[in-house]
Protein backbone atom coordinates (compact mmCIF):
# COMPACT_ATOMS: atom_id res chain seq x y z
CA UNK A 1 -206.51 -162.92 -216.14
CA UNK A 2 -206.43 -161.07 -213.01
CA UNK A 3 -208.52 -163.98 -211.01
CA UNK A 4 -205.52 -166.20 -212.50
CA UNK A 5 -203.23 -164.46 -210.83
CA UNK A 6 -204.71 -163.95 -207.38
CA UNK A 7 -205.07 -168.26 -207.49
CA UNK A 8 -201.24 -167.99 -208.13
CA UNK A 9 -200.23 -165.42 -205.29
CA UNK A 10 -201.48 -167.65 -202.05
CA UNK A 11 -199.66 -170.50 -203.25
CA UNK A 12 -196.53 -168.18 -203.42
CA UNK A 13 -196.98 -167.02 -200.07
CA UNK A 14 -197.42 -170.32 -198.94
CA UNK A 15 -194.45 -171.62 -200.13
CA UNK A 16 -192.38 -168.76 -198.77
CA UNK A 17 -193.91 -169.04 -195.21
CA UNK A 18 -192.70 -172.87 -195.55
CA UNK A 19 -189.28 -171.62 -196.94
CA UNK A 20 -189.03 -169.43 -194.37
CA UNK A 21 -189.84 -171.98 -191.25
CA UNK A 22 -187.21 -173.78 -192.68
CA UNK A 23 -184.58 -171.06 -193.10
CA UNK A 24 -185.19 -170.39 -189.33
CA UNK A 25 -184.24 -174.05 -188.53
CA UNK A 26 -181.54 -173.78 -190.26
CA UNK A 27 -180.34 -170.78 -188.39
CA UNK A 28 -180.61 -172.61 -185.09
CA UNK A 29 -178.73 -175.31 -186.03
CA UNK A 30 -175.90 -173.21 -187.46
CA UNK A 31 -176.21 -171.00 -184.26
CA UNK A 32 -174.79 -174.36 -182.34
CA UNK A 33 -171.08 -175.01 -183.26
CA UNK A 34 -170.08 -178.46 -184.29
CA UNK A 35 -168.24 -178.62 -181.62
CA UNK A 36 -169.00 -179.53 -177.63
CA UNK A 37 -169.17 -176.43 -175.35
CA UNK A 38 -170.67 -176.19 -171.99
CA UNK A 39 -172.22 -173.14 -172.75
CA UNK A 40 -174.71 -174.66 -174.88
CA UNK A 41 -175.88 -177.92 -172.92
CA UNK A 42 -173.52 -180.46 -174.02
CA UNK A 43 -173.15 -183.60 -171.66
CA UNK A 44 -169.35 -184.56 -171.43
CA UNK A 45 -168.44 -188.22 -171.64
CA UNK A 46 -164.98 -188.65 -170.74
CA UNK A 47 -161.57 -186.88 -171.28
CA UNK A 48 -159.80 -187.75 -174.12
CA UNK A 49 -156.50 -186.35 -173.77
CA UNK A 50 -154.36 -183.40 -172.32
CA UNK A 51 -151.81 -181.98 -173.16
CA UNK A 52 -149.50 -179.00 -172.22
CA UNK A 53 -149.59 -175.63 -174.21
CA UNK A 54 -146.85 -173.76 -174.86
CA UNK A 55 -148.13 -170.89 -171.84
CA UNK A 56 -147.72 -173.91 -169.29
CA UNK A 57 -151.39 -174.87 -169.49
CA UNK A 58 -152.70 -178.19 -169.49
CA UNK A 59 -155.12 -178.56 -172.21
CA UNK A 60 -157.70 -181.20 -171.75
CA UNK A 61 -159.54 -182.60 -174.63
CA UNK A 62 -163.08 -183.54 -174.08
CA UNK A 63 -165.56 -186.13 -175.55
CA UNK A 64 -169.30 -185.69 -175.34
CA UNK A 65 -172.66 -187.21 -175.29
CA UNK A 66 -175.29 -186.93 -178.51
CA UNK A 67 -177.37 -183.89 -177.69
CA UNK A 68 -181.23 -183.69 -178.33
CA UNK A 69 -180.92 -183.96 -181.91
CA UNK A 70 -178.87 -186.91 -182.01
CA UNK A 71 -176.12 -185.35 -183.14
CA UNK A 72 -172.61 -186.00 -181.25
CA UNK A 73 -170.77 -182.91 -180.96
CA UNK A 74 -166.88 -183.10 -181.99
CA UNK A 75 -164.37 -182.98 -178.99
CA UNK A 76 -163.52 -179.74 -178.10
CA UNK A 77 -160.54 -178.86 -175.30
CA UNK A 78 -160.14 -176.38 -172.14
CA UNK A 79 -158.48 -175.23 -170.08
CA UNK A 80 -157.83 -177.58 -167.09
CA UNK A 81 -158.61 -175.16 -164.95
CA UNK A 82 -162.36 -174.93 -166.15
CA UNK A 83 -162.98 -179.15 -165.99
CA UNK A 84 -162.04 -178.99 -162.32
CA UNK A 85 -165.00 -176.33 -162.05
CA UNK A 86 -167.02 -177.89 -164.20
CA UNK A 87 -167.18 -181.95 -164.44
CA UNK A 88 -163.86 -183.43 -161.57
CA UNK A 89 -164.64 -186.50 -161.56
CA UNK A 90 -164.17 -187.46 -165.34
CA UNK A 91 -160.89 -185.25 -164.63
CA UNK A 92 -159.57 -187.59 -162.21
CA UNK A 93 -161.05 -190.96 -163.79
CA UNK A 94 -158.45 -189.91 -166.92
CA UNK A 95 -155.65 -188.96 -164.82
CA UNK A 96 -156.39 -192.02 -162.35
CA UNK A 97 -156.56 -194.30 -165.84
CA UNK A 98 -152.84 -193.15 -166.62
CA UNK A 99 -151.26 -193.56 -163.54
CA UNK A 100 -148.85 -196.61 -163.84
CA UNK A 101 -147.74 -198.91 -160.83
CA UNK A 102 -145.14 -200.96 -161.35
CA UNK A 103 -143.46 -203.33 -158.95
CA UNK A 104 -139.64 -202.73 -158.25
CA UNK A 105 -138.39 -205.96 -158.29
CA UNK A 106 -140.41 -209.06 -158.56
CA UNK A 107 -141.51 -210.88 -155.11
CA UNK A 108 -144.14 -213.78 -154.23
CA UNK A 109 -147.28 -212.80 -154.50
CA UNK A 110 -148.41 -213.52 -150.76
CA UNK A 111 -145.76 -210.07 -150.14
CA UNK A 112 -148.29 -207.88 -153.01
CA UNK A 113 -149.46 -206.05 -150.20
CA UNK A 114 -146.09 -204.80 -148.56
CA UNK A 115 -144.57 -204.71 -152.22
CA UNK A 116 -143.00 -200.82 -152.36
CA UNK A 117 -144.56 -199.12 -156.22
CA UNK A 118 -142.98 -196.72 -158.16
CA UNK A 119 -145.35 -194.31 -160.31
CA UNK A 120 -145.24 -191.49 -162.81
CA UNK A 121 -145.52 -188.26 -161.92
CA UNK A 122 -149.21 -186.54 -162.10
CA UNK A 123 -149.42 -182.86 -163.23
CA UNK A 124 -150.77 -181.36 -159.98
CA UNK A 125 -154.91 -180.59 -160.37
């Protein structure tokens, strides 16, 4: 009996080394929040949306690019203060992609180029 059980202990040990390789891989991935962060290597895409908080801030939503793993991070927002820092240009493609000219009154187009454009107003960056 005793040789019966020493047969049965390495295979135990086995399996808990393999349990616990996975455990740890498990642990890493729950280490990296669902969603994007800078902190932790995430590629932004684009800006999704902003918006204003109630402290005055503007809150800009970002997309992101899969990370290493495949996975594609859910959007995550800042402050618009730290996407200046951080990535301007996709801050200025969004607000760039809302700006909306609009002729004042309708003219030939040969006068297009002197024609006078009205736009909204841009929160200042």
């Amino acid at each position: 009996m005793p040789a019966k059980s020493l047969l049965i202990e390495p295979d135990l040990v086995a399996k808990k080394r393999v349990q616990k390789g996975k455990k740890k891989e498990k642990d890493v991935a729950e280490q990296i929040p669902a969603e994007g962060d800078f902190k932790f290597g995430d590629a932004p895409s684009k800006v999704l949306g902003a918006k204003m908080s109630t402290g005055g801030v503007i809150m800009v939503t970002i997309g992101w690019n899969p990370r290493s793993n495949g996975v594609i991070p859910k959007p995550s927002s800042f402050a618009n203060t730290v996407i200046r820092e951080v990535c301007p240009k996709l801050l200025v493609d969004f607000y760039e992609s809302r700006i909306n000219l609009k002729p004042k009154q309708a003219t030939p187009a040969a006068d297009l180029n002197q024609q006078e454009f009205t736009h909204q107003k841009v929160p200042n960056l």
